[in-house]
Protein backbone atom coordinates (compact mmCIF):
# COMPACT_ATOMS: atom_id res chain seq x y z
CA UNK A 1 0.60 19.61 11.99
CA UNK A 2 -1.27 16.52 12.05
CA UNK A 3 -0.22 14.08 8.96
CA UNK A 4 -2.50 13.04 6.22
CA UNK A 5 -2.41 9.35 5.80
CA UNK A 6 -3.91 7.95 2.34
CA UNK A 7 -4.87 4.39 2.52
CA UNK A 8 -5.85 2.43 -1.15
CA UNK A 9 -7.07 -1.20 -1.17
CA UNK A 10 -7.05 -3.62 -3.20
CA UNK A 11 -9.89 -6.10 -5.61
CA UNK A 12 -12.94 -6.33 -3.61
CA UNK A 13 -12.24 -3.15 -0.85
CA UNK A 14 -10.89 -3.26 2.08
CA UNK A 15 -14.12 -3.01 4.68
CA UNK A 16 -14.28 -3.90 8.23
CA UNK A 17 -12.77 -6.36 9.63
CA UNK A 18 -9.60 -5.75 6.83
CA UNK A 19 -6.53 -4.51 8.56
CA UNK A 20 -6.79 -1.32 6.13
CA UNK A 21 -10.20 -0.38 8.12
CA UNK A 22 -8.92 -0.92 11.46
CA UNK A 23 -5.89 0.92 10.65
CA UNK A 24 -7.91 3.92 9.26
CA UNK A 25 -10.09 3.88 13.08
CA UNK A 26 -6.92 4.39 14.57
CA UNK A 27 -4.76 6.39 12.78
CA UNK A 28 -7.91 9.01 13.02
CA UNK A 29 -8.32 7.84 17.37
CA UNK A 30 -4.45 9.31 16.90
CA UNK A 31 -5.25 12.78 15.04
CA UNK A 32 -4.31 11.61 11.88
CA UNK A 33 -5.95 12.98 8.62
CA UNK A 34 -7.00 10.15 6.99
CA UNK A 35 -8.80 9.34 3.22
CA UNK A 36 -9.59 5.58 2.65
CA UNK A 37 -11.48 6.06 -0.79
CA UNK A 38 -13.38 2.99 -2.78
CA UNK A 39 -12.51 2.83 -6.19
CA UNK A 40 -14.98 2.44 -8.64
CA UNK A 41 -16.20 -1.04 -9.51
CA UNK A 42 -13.62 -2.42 -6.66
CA UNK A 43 -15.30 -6.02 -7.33
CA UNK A 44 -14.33 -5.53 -11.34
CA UNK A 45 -11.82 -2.70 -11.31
CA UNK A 46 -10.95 -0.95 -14.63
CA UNK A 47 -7.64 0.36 -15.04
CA UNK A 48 -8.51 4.06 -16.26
CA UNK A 49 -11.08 4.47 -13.55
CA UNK A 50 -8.83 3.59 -10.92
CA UNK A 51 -5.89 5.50 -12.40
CA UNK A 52 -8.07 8.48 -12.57
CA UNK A 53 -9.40 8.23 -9.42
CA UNK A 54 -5.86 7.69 -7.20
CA UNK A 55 -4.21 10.93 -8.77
CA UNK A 56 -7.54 13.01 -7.89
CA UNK A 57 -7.73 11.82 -4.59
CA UNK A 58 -3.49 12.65 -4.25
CA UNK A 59 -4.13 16.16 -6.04
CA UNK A 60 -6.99 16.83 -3.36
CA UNK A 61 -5.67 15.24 -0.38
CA UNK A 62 -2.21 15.71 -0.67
CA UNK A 63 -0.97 12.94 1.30
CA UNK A 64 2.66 12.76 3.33
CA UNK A 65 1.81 8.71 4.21
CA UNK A 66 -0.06 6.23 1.43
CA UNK A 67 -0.79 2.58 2.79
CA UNK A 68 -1.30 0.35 0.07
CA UNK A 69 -2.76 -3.32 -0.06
CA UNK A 70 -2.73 -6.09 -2.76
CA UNK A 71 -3.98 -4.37 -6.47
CA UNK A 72 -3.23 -1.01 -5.06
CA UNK A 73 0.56 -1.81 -4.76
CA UNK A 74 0.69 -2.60 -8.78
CA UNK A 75 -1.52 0.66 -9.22
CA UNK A 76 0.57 2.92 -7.17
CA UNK A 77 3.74 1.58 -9.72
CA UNK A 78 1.82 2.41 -12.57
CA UNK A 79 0.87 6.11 -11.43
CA UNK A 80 4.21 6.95 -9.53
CA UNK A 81 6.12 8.53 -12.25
CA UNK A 82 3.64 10.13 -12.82
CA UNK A 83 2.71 12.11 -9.75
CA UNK A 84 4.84 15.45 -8.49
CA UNK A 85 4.64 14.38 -4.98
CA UNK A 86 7.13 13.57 -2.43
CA UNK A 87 5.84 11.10 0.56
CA UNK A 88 7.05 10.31 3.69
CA UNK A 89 6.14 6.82 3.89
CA UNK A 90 4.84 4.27 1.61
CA UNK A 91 3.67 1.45 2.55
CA UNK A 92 3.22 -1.72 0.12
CA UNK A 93 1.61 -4.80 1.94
CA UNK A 94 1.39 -7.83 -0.39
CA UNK A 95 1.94 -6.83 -3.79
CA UNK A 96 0.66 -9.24 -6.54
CA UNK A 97 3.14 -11.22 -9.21
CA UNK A 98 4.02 -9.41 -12.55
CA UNK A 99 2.25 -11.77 -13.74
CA UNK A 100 -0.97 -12.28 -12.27
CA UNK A 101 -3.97 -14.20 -13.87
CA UNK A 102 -7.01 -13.30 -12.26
CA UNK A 103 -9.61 -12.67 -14.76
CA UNK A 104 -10.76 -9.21 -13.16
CA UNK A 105 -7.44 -7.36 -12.27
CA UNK A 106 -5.61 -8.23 -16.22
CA UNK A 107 -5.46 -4.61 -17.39
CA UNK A 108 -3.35 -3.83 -14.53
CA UNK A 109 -0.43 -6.56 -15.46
CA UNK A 110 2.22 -6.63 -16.55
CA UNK A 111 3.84 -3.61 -14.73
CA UNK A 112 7.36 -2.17 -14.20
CA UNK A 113 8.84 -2.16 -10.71
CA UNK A 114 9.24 1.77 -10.98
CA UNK A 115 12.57 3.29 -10.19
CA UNK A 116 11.45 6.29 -8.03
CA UNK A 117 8.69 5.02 -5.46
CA UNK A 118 8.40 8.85 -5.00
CA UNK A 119 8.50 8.52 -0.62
CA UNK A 120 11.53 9.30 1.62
CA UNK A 121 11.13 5.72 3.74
CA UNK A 122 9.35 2.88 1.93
CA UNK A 123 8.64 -0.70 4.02
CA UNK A 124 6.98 -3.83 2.06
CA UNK A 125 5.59 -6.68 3.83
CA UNK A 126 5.51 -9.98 2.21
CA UNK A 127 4.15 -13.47 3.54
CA UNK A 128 5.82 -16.56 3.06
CA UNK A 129 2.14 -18.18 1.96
CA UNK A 130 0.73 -15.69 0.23
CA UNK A 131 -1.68 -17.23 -2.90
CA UNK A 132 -0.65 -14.15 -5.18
CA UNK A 133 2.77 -13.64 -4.44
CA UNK A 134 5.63 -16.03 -3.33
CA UNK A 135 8.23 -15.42 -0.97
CA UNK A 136 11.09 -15.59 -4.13
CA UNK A 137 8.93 -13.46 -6.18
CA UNK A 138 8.46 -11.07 -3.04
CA UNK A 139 12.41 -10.97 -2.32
CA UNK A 140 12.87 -10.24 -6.01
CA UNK A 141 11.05 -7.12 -6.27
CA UNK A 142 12.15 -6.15 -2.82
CA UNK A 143 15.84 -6.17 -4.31
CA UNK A 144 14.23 -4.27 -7.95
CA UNK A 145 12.42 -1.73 -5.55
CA UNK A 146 15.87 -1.24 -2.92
CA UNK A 147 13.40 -1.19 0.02
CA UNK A 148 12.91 -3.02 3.31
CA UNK A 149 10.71 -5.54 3.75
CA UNK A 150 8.89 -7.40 6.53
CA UNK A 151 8.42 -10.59 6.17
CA UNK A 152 5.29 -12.34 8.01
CA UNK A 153 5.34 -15.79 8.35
CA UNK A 154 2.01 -17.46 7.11
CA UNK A 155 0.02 -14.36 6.78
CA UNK A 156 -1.84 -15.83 3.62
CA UNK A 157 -2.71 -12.44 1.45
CA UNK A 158 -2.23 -10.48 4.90
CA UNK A 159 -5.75 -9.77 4.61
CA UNK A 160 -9.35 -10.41 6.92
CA UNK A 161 -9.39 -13.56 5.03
CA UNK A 162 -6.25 -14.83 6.44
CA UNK A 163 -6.95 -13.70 9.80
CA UNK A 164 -5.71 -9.53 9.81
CA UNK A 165 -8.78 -8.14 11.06
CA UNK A 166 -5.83 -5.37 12.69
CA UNK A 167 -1.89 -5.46 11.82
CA UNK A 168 -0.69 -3.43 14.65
CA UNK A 169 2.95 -3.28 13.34
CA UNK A 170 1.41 -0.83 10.40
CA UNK A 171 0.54 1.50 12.70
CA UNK A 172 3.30 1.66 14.91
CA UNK A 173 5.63 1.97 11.85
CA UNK A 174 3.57 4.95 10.48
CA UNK A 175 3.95 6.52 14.01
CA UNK A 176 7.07 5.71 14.48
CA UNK A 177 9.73 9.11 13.93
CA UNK A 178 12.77 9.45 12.52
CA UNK A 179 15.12 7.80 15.60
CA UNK A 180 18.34 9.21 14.14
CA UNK A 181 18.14 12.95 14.68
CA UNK A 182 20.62 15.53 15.06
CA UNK A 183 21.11 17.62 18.15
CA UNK A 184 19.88 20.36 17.03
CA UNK A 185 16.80 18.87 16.17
């Protein structure tokens, strides 16, 4: 069975040359099932609208993988608890500060670091330059959030803007199996 990867980006989209839309060309090139929606009014997101849209698009897709970026890290802690899923992987590349100030994104702040991430293997990748998130802040909700985390040295927002028109180490890690099976296996 070919997996179902759901990838959600952050303010402004994530279109070519964004590492999200690279990543989406080759997950499919590899037989993945793959839904890289656009939220409504991605330039001036509203809260709701996103909200509503993520748990649609995880009732009909029904993903095993989720890849987020940026906004769609704080939205996937808002909407965890609430889901009944169970992922294999979660992916959260440059989450934003608790308490960000950008004008656009404020009905998404503050936010909880949730308990239950609600995925079997979770990876977060930080950068040690990154405009909306330092490298302290990043290690602190790595250590609320009991994950691993990658961290990328300069990477800026780890975005097209900051030179990730293709982050090959998200794809390998979302191919990459479980190394540790049993025999029988």
């Amino acid at each position: 069975m070919n997996k179902r990867v759901l990838i959600l980006h952050g303010l402004n989209g994530s279109d070519y040359p964004h590492w999200q839309a690279h990543l989406a060309a080759d997950l499919i090139k590899e037989n993945y099932i793959v839904s890289f929606p656009a939220f409504p009014s991605r330039d001036n997101p509203n809260f709701i609208e996103w909200k509503k849209t993520l748990k649609k698009e995880i009732e009909h897709f029904n993903p095993q993988i989720v890849v987020c970026h940026s906004l769609a890290n704080i939205l996937w802690f808002h909407v965890c608890d609430e889901l009944n899923i169970q992922l294999d992987k979660l992916m959260l590349v440059a989450p934003v500060r608790k308490d960000c100030n950008v004008e656009q994104i404020k009905e998404f702040f503050p936010y909880k670091a949730p308990k239950n991430l609600k995925s079997k293997e979770v990876i977060m990748a930080a950068s040690t330059n990154d405009p909306y998130m330092s490298i302290e802040e990043a290690v602190e909700l790595q250590q609320e959030l009991n994950i691993g985390m990658k961290i990328m040295e300069n990477a800026g927002h780890i975005n097209a803007d900051s030179g990730f028109g293709k982050l090959d180490c998200a794809l390998d890690w979302i191919k990459r199996e479980e190394e540790c099976k049993g025999e029988n296996n």
